[in-house]
N, C-alpha and C. Protein backbone atom coordinates (compact mmCIF):
# COMPACT_ATOMS: atom_id res chain seq x y z
N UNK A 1 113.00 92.65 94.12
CA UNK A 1 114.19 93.46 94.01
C UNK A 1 115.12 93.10 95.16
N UNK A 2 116.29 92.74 94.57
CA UNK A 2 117.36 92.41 95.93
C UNK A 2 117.59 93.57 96.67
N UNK A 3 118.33 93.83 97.88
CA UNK A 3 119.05 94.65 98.40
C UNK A 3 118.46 95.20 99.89
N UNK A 4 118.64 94.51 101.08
CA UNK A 4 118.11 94.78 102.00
C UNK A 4 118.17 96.02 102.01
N UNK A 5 117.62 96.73 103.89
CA UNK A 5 117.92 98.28 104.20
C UNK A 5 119.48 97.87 105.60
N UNK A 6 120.22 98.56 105.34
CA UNK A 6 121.28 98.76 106.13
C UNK A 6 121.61 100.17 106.48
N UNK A 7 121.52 99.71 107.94
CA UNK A 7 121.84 100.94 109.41
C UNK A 7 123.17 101.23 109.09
N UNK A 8 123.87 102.04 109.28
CA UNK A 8 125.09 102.55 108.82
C UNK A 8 125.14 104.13 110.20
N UNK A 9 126.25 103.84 111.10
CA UNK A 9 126.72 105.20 111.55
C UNK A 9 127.76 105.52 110.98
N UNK A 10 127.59 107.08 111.45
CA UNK A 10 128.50 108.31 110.55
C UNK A 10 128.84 109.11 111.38
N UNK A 11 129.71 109.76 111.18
CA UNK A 11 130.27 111.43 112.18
C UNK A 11 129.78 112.41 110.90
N UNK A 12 129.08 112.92 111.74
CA UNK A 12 128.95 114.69 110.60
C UNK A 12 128.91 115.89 111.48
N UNK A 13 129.83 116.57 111.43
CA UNK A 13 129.94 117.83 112.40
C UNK A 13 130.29 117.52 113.48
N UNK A 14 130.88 116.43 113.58
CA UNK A 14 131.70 116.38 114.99
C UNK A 14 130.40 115.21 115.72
N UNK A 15 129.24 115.42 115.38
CA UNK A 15 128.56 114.09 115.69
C UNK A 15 128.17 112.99 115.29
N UNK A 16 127.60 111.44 115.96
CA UNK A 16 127.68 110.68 115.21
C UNK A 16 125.71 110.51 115.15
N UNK A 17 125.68 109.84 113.89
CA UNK A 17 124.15 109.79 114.05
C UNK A 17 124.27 108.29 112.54
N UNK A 18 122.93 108.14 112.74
CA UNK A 18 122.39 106.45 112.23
C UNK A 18 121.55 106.86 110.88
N UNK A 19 122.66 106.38 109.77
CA UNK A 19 121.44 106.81 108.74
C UNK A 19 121.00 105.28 108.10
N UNK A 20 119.74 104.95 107.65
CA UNK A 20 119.36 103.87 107.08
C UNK A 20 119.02 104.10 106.26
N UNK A 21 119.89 103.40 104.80
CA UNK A 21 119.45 103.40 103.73
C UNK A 21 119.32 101.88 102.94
N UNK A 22 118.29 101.74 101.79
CA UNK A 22 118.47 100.53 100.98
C UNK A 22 120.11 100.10 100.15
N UNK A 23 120.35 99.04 100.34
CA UNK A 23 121.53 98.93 99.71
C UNK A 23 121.91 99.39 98.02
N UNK A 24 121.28 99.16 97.21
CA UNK A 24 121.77 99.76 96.18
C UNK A 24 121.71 101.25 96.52
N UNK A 25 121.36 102.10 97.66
CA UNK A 25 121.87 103.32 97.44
C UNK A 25 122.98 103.78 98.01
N UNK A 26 123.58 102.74 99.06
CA UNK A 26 124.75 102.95 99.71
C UNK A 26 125.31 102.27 98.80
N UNK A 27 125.61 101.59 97.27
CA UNK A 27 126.04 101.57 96.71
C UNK A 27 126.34 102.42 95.50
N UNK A 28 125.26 102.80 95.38
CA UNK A 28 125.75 104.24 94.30
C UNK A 28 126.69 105.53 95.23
N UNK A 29 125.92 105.66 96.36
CA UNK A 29 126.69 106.43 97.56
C UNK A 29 128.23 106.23 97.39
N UNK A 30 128.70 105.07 97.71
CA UNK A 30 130.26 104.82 97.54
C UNK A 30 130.94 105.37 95.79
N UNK A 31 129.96 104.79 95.15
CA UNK A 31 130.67 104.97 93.93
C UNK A 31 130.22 106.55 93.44
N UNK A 32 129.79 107.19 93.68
CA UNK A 32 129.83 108.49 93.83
C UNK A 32 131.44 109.54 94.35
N UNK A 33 130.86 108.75 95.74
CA UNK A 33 132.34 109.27 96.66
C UNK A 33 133.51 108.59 96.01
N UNK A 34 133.53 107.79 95.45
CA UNK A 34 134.86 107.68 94.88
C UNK A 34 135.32 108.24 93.79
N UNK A 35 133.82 108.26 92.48
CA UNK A 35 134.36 109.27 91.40
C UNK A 35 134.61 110.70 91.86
N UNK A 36 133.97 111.44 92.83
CA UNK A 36 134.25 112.47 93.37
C UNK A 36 136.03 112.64 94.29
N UNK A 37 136.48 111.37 94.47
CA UNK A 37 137.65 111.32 95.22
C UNK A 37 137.19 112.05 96.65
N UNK A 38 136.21 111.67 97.49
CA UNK A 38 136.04 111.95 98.92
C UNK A 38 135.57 110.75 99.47
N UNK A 39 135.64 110.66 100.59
CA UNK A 39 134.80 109.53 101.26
C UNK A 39 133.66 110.00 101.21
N UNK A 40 133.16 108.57 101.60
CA UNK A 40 131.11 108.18 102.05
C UNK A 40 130.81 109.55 102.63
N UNK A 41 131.31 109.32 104.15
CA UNK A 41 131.15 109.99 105.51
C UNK A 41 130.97 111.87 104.47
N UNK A 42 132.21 111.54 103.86
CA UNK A 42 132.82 113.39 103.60
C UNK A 42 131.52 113.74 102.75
N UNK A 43 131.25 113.05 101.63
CA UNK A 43 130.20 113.08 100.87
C UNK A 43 128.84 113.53 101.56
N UNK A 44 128.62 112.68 102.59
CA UNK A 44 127.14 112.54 103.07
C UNK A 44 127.23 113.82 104.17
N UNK A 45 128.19 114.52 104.21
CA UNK A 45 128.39 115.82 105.25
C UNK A 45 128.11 116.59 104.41
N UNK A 46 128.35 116.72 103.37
CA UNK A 46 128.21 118.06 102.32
C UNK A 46 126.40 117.70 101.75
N UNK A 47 126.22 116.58 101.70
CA UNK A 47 124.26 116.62 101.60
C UNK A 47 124.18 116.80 102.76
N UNK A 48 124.16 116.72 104.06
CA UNK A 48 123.38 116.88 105.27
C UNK A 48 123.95 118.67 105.39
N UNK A 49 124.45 119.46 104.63
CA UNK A 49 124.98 121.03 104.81
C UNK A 49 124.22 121.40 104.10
N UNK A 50 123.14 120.48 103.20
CA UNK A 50 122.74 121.12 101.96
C UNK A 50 121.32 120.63 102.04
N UNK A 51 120.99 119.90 102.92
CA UNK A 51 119.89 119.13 102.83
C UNK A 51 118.27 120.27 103.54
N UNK A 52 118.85 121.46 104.32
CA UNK A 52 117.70 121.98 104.88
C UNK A 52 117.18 121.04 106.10
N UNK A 53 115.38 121.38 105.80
CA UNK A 53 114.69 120.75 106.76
C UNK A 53 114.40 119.15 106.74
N UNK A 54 115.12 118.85 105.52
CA UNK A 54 114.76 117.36 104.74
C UNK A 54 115.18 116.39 105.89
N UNK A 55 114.60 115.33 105.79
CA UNK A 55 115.31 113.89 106.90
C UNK A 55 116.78 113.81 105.64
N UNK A 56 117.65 112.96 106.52
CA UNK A 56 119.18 113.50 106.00
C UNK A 56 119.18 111.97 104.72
N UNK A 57 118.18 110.90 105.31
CA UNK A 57 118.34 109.64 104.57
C UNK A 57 117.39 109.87 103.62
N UNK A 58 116.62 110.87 103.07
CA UNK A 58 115.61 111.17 102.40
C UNK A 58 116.51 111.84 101.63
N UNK A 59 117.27 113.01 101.94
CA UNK A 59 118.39 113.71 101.25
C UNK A 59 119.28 113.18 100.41
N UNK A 60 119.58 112.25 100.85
CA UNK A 60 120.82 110.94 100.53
C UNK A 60 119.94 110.20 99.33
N UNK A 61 118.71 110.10 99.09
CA UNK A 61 118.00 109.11 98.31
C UNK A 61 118.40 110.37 97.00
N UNK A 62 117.45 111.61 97.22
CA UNK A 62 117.35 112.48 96.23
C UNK A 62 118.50 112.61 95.55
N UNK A 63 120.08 112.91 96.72
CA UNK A 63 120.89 113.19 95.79
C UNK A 63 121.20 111.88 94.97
N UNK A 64 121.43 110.55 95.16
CA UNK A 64 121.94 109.56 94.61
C UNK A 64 120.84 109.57 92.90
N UNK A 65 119.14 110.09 92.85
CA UNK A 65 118.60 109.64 92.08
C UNK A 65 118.97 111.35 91.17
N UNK A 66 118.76 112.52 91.96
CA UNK A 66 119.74 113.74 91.24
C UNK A 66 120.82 113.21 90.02
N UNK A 67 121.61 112.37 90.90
CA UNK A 67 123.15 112.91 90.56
C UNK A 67 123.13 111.79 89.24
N UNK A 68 122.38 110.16 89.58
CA UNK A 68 122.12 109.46 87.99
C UNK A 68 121.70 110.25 87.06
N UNK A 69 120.36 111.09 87.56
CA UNK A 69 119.89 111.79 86.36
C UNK A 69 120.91 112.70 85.30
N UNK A 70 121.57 113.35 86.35
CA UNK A 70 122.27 114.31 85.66
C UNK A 70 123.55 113.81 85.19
N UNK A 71 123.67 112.21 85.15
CA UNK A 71 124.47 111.29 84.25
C UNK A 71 123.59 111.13 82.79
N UNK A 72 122.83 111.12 83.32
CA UNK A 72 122.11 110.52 82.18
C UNK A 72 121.81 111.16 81.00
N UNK A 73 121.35 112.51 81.50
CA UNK A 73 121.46 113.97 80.56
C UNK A 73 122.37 113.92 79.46
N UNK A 74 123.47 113.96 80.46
CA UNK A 74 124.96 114.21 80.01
C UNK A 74 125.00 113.41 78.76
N UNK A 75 124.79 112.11 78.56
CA UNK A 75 124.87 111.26 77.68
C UNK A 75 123.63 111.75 76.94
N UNK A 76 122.72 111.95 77.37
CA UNK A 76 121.51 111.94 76.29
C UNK A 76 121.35 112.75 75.71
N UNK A 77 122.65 114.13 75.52
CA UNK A 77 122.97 115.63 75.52
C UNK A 77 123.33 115.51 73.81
N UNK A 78 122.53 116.03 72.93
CA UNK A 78 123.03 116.45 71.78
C UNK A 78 124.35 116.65 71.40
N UNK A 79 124.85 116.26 70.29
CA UNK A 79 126.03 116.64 69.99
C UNK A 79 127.42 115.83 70.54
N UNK A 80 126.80 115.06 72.16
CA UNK A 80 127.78 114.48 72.30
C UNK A 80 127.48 112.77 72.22
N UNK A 81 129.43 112.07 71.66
CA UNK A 81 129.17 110.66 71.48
C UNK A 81 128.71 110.12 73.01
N UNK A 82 127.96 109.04 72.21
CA UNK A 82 128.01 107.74 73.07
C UNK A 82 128.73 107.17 73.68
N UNK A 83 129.01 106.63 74.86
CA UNK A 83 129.90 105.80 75.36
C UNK A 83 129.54 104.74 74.86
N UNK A 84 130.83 103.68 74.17
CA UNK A 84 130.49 102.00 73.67
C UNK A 84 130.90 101.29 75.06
């Protein structure tokens, strides 16, 4: 499977801290934050507000595999078409 792990700093709450994630998830990460219209950073502040006792890059995994799922639903949802 391609996609190294990349170190990435961030400001969240006024501090900065080092999150490491595998690259295809800082790629769904971006494209998240963009269908949402927020940045990375803004994005990954509202999981680390929401994340509890969780490690924040453990948080960041769940929501990215969360937020496919609940793409996936959506489509796999009775009643509604397919995207071609």
């Amino acid at each position: 499977m391609a996609g190294g792990i990349i170190k990435r700093s961030v400001a969240i709450a006024g501090h900065r801290t080092s999150i490491t994630l595998e690259e295809p998830f800082w790629d769904v990460l971006r494209s998240l934050a963009t269908r949402d219209g927020v940045s990375v950073q803004s994005l990954i502040g509202r999981i680390d507000a929401e994340r509890g006792d969780q490690n924040l890059s453990s948080a960041i995994r769940v929501f990215v595999l969360n937020s496919l799922r609940s793409d996936l639903n959506r489509l796999d949802a009775p009643g509604l078409p397919a995207e071609e």
